[in-house]
N, C-alpha and C. Protein backbone atom coordinates (compact mmCIF):
# COMPACT_ATOMS: atom_id res chain seq x y z
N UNK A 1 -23.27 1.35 -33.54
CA UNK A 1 -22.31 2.32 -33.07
C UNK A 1 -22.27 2.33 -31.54
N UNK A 2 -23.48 2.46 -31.02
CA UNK A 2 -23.57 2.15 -29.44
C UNK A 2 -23.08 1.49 -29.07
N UNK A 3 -22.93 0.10 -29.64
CA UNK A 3 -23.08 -1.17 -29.25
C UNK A 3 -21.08 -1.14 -29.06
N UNK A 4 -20.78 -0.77 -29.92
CA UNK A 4 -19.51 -0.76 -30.15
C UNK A 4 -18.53 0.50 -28.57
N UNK A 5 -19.43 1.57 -28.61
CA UNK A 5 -19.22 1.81 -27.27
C UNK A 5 -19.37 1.51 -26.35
N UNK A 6 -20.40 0.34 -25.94
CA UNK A 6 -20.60 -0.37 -24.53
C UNK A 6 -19.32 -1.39 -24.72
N UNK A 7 -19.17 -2.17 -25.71
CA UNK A 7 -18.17 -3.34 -25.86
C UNK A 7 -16.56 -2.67 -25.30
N UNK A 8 -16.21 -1.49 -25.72
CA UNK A 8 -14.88 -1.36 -25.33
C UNK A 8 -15.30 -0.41 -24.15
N UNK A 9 -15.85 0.39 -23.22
CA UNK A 9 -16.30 0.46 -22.38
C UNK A 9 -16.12 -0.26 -21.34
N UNK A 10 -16.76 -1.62 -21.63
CA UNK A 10 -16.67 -2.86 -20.69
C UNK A 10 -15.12 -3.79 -21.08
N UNK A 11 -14.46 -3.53 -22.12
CA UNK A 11 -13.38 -4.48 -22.33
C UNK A 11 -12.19 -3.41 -21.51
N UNK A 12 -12.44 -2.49 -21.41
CA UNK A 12 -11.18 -1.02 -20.83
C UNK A 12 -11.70 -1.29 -19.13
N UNK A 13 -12.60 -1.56 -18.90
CA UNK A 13 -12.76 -1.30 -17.76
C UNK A 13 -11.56 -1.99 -16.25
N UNK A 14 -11.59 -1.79 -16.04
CA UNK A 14 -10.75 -2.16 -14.87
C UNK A 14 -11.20 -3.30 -14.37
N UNK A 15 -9.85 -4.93 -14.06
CA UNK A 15 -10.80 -5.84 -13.42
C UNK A 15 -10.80 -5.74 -12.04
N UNK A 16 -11.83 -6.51 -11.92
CA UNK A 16 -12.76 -6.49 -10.42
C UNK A 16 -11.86 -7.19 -9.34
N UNK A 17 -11.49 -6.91 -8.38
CA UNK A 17 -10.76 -8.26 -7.59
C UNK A 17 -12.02 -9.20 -7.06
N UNK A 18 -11.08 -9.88 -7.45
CA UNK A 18 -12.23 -11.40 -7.27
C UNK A 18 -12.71 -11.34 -5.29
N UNK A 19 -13.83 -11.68 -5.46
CA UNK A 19 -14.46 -12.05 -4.27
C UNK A 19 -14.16 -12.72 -3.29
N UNK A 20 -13.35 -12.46 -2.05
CA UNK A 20 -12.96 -13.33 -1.05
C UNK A 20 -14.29 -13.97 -0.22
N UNK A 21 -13.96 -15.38 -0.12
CA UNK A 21 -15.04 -15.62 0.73
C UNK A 21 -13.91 -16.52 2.27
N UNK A 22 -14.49 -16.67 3.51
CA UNK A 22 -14.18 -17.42 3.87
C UNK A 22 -13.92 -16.93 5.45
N UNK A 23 -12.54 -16.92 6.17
CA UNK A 23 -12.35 -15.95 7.07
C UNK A 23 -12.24 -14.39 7.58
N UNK A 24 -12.86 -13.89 8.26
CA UNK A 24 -13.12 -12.42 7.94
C UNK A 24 -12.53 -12.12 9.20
N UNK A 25 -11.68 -10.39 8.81
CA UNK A 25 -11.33 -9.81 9.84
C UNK A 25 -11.82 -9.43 10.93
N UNK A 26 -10.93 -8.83 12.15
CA UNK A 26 -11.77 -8.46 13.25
C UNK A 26 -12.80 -7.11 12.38
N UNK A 27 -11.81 -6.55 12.03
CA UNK A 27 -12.01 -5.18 11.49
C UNK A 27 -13.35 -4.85 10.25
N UNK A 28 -13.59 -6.33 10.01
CA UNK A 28 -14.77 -6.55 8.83
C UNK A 28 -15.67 -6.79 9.52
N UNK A 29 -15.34 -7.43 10.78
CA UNK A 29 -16.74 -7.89 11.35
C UNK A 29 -17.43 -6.83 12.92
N UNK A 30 -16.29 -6.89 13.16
CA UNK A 30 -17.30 -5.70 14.50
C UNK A 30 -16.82 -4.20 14.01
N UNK A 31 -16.34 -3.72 12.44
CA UNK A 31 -15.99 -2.09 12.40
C UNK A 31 -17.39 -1.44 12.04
N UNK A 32 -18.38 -1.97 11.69
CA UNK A 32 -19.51 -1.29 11.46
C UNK A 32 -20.26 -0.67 12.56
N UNK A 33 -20.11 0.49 12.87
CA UNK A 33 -21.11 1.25 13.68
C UNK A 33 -22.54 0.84 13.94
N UNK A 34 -23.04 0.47 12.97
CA UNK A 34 -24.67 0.07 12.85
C UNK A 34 -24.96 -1.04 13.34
N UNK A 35 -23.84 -1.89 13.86
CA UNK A 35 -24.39 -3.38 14.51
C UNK A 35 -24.58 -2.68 15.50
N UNK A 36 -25.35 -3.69 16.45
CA UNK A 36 -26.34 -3.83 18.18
C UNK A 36 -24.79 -3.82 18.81
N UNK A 37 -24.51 -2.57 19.46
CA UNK A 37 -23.92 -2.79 20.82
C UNK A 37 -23.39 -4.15 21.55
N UNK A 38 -22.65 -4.77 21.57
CA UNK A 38 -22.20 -5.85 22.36
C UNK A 38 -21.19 -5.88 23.08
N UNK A 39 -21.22 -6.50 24.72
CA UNK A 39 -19.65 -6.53 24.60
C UNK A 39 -18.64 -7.15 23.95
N UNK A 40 -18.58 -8.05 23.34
CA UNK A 40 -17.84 -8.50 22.69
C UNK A 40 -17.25 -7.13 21.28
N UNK A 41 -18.76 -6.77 20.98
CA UNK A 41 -18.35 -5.92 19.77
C UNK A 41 -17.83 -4.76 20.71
N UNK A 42 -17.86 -4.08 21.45
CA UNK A 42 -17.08 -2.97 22.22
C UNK A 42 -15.25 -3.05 22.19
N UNK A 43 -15.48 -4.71 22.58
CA UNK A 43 -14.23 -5.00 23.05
C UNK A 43 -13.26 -4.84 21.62
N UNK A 44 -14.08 -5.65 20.80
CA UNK A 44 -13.21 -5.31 19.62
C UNK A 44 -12.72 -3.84 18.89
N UNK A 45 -13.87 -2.88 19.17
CA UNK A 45 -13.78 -1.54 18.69
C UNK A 45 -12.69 -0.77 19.22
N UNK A 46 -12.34 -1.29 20.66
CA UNK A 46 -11.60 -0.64 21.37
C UNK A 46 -10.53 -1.68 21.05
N UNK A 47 -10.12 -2.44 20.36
CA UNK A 47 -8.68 -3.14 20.32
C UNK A 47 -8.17 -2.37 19.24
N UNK A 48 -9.15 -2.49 17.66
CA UNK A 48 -9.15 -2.01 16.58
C UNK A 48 -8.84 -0.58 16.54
N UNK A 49 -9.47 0.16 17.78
CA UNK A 49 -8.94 1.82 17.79
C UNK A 49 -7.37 2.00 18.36
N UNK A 50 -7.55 0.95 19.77
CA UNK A 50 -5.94 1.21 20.39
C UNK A 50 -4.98 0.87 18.88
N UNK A 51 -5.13 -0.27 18.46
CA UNK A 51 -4.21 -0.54 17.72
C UNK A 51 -3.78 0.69 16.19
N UNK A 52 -5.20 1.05 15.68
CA UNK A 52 -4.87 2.56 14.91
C UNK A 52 -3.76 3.11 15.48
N UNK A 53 -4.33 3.58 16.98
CA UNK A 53 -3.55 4.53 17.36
C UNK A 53 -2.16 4.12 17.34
N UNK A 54 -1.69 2.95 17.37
CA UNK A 54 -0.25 2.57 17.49
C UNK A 54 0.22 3.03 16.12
N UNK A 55 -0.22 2.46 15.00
CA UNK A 55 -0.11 2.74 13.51
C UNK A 55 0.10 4.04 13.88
N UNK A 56 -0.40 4.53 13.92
CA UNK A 56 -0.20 6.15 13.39
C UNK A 56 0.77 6.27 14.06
N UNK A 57 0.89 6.31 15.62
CA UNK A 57 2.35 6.74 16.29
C UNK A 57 3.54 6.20 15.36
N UNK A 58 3.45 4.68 15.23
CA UNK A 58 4.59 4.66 14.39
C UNK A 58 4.87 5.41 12.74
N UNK A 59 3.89 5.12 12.15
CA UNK A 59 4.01 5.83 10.99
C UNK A 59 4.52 7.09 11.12
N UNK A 60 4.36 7.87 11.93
CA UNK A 60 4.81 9.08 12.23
C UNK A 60 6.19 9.06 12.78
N UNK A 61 6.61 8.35 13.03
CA UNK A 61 8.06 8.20 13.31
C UNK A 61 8.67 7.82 11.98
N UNK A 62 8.55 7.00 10.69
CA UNK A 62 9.06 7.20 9.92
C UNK A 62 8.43 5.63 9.72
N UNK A 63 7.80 4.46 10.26
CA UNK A 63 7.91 2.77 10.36
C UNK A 63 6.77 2.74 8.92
N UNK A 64 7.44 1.62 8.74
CA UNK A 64 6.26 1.01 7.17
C UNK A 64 5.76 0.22 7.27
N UNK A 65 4.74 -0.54 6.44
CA UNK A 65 4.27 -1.90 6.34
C UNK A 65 3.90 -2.25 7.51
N UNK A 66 3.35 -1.77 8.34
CA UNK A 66 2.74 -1.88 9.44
C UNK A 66 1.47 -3.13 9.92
N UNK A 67 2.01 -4.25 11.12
CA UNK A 67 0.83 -5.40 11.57
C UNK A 67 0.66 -4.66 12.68
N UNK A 68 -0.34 -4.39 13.28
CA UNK A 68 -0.44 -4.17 14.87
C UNK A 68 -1.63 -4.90 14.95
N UNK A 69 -1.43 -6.18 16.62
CA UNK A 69 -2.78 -6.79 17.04
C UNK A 69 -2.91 -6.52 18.33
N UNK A 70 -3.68 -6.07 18.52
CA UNK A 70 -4.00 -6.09 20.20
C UNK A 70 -5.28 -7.19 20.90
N UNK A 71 -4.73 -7.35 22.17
CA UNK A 71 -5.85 -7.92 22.68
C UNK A 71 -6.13 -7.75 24.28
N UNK A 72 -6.95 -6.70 24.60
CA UNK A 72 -7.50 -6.64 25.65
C UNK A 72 -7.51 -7.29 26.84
N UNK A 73 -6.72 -7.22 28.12
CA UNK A 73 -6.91 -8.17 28.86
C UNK A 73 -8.24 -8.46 29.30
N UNK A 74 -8.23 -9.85 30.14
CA UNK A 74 -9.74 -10.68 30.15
C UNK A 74 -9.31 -11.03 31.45
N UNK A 75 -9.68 -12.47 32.23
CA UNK A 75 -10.23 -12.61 33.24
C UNK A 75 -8.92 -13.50 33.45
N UNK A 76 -8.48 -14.50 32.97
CA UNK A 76 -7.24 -14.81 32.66
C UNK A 76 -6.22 -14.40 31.60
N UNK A 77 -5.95 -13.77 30.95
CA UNK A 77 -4.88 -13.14 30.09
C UNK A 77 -4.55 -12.08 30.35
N UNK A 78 -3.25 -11.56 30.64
CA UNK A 78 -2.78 -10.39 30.78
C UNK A 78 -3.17 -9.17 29.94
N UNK A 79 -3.55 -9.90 28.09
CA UNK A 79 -3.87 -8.51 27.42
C UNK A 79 -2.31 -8.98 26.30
N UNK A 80 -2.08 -8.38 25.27
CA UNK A 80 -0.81 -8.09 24.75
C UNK A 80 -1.12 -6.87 23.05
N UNK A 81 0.03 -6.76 23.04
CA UNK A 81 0.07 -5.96 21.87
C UNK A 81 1.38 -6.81 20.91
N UNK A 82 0.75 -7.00 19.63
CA UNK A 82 2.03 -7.47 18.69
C UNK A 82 2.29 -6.44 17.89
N UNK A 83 3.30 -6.23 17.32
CA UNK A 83 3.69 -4.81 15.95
C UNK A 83 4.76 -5.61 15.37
N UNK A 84 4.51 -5.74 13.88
CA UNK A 84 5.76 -6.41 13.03
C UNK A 84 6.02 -5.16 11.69
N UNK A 85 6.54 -4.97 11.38
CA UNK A 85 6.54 -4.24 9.90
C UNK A 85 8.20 -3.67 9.84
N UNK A 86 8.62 -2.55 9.30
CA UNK A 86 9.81 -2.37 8.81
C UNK A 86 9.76 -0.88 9.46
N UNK A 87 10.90 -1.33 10.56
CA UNK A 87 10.79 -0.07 11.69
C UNK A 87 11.26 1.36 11.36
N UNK A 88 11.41 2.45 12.20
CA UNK A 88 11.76 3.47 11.92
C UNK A 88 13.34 3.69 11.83
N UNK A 89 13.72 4.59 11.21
CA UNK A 89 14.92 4.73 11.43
C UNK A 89 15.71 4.82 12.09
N UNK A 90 16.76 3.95 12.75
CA UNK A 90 17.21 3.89 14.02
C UNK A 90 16.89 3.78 15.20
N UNK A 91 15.39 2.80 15.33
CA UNK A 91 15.08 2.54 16.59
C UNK A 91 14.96 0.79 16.64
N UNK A 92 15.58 0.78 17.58
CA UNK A 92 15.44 -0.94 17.85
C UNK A 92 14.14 -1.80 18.28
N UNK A 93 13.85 -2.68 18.71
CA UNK A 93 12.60 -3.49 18.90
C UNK A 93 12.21 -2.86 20.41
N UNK A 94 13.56 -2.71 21.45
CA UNK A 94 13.38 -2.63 22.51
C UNK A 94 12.59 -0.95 22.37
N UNK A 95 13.21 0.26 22.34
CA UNK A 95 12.28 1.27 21.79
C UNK A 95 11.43 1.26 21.70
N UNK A 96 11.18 0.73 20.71
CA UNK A 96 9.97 0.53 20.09
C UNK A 96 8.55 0.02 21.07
N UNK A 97 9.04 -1.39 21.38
CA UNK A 97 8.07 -2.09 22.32
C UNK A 97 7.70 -0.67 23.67
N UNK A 98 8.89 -0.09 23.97
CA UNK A 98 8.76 1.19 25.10
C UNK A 98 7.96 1.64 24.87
N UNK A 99 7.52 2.52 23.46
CA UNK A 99 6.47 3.25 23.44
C UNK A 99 5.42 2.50 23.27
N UNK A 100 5.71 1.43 22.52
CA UNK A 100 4.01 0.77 22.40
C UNK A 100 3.39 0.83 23.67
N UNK A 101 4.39 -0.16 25.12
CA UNK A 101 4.08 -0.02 26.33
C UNK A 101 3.19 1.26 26.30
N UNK A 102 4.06 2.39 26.28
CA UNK A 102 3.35 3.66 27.49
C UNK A 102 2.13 4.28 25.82
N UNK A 103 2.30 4.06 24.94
CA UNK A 103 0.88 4.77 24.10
C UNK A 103 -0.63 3.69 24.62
N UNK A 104 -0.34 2.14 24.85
CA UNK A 104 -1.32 1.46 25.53
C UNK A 104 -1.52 1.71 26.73
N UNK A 105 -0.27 1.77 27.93
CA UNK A 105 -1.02 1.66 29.26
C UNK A 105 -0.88 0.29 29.48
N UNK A 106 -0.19 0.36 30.79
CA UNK A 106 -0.28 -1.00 31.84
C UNK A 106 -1.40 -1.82 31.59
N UNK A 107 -2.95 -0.88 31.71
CA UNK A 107 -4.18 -1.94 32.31
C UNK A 107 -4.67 -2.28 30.98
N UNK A 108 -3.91 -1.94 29.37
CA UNK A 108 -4.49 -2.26 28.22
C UNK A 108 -3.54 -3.50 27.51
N UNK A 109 -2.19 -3.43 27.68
CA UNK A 109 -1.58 -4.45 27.42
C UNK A 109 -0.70 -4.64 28.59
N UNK A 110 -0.49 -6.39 28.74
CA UNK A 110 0.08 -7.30 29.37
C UNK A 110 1.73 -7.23 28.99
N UNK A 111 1.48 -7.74 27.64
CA UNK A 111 2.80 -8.11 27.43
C UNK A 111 2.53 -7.52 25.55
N UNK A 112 4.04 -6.93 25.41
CA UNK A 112 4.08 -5.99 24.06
C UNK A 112 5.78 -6.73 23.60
N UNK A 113 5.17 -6.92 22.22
CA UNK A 113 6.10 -7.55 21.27
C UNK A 113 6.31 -6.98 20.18
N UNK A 114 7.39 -6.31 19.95
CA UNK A 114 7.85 -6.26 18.54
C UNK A 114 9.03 -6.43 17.52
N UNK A 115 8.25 -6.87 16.18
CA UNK A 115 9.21 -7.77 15.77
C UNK A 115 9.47 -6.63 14.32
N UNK A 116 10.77 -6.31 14.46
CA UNK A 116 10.61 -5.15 13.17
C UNK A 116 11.82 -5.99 11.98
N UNK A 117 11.29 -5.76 11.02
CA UNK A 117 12.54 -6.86 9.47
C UNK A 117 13.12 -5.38 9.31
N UNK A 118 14.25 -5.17 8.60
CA UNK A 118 15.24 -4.51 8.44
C UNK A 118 14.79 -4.03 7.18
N UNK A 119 15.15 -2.85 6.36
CA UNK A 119 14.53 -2.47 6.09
C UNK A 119 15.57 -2.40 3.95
N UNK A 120 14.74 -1.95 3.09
CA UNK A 120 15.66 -2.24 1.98
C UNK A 120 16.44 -1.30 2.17
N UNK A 121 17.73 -1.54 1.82
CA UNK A 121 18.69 -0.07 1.54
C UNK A 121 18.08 0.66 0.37
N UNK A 122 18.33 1.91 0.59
CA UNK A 122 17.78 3.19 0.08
C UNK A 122 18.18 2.90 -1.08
N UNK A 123 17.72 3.28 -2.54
CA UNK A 123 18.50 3.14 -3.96
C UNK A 123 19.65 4.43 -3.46
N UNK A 124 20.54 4.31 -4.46
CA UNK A 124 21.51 5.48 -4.65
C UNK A 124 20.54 6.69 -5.22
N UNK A 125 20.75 7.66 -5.24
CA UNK A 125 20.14 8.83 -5.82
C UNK A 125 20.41 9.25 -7.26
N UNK A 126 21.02 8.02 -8.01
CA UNK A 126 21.68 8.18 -9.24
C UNK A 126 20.17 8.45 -10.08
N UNK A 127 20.47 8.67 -11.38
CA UNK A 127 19.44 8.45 -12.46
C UNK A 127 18.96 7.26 -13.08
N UNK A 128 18.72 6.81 -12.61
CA UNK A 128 18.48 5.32 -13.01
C UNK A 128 17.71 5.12 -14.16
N UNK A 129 16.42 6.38 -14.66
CA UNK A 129 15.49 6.18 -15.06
C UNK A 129 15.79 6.63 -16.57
N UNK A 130 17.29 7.01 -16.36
CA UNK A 130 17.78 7.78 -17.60
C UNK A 130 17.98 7.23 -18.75
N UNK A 131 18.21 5.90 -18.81
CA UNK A 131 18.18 4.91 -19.78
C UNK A 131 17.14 4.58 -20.76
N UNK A 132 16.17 3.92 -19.90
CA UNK A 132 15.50 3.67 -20.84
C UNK A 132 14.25 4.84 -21.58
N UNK A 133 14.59 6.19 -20.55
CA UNK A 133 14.14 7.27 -21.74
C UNK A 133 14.85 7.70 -22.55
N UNK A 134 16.38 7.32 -23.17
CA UNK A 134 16.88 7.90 -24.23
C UNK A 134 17.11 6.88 -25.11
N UNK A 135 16.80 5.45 -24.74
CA UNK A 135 16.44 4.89 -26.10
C UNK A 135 15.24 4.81 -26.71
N UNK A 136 14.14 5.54 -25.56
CA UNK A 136 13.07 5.50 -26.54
C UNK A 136 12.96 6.67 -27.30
N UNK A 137 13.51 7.60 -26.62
CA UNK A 137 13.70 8.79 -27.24
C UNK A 137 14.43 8.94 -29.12
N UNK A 138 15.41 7.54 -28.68
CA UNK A 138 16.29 7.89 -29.56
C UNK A 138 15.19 6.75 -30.45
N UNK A 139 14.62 5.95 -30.26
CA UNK A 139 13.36 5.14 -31.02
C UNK A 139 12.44 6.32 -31.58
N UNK A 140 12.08 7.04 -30.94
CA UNK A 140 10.72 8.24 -31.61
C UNK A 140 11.49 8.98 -32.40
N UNK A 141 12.64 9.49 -32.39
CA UNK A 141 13.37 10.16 -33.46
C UNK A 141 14.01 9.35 -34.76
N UNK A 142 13.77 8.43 -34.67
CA UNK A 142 14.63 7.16 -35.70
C UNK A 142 13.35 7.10 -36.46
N UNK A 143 11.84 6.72 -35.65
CA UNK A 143 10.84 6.50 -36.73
C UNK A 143 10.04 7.87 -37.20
N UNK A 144 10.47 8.71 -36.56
CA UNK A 144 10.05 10.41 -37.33
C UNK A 144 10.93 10.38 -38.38
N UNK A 145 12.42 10.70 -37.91
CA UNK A 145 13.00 10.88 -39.42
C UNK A 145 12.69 9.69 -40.71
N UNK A 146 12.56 8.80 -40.57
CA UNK A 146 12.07 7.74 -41.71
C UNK A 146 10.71 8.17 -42.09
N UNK A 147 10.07 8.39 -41.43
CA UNK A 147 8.11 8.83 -41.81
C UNK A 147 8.23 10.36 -42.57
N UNK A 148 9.13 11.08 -41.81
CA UNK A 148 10.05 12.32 -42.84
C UNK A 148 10.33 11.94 -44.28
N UNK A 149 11.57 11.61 -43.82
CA UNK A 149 11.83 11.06 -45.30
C UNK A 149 10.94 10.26 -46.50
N UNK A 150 10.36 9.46 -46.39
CA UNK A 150 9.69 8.82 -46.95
C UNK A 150 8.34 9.87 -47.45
N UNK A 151 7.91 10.64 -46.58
CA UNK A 151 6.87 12.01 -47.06
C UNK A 151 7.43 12.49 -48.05
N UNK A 152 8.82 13.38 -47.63
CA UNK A 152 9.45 13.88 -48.70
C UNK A 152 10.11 13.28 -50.05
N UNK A 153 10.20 11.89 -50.04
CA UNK A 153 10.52 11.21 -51.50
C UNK A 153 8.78 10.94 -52.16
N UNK A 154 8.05 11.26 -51.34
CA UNK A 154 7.01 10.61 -52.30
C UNK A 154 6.36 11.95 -52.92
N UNK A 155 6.68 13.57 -51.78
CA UNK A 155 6.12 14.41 -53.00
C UNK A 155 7.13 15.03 -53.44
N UNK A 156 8.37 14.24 -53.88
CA UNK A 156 8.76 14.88 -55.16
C UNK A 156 8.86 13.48 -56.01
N UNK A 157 8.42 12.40 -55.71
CA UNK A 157 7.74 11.84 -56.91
C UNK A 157 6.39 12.32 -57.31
N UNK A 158 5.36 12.61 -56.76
CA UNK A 158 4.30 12.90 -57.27
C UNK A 158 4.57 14.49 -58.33
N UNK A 159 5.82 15.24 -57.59
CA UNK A 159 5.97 16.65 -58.40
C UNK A 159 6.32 16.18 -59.85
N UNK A 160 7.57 15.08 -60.03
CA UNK A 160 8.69 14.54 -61.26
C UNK A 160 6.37 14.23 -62.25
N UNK A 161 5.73 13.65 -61.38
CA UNK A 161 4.73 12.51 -61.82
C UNK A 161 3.93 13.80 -62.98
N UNK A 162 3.77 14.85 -62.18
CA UNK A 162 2.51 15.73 -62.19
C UNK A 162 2.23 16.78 -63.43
């Protein structure tokens, strides 16, 4: 009986996503608090936070599907910020890149790019969903009345029987 509860237990269970191995994010590799201080790991903490912070500014404007990369200027590189995802409503790339500019700061990014895809048109607000609940509807009432009927012919055969 146990045995039979561990088996579907483990057959219901939810599968696992398979194990990535291979290249790892910035965000996998220097987001842990508990590594040793480095600059390198600083540098990343602080790209990984500026760039949050962009996410959220946009998200809060209304933007989806959100890439933001930043990279810190260095000794030769100016620094830049990239943002790709599916922009806010009615703001163009140029906008957009504006605020990225002033939420980073001159001395954090160089040069700011963004590339926003257009976005799906909205469904209509119709009922769409109305369909296929009234044929199932009209399916659960088709096999009630038959499971009905069929109850009721068999006890008044068993009454004619008895």
């Amino acid at each position: 009986m146990f045995l039979g509860t561990d088996l579907m237990a483990g057959a219901c269970d939810r599968p696992r996503a398979p194990e990535v191995r291979g290249v790892r994010g910035k965000r996998e590799l220097f987001g842990d608090p508990a590594l040793v201080p480095t600059r390198a790991g600083e540098r990343a903490r602080d790209e990984l936070a500026l760039a949050d912070a962009v996410v959220a500014a946009l998200r809060g404007l209304g933007a989806e599907a959100l890439a933001v990369e930043v990279r810190l200027p260095d000794a030769g590189d100016p620094g830049a910020v990239v943002v790709t995802g599916l922009g806010p409503p009615g703001w163009d790339e140029a906008a957009a890149a504006s605020l990225v500019g002033e939420l980073c700061g001159p001395w954090s990014a160089g040069v700011v790019r963004v590339a926003w895809r257009a976005a799906a048109p909205a469904a209509p607000p119709g009922r769409a969903g109305d369909l296929p609940l009234f044929c199932a509807l009209v399916g659960l009432g088709a096999a009630a009345g038959v499971t009905i009927d069929r109850l009721l012919r068999r006890r008044a055969r068993s009454a004619l029987r008895g």
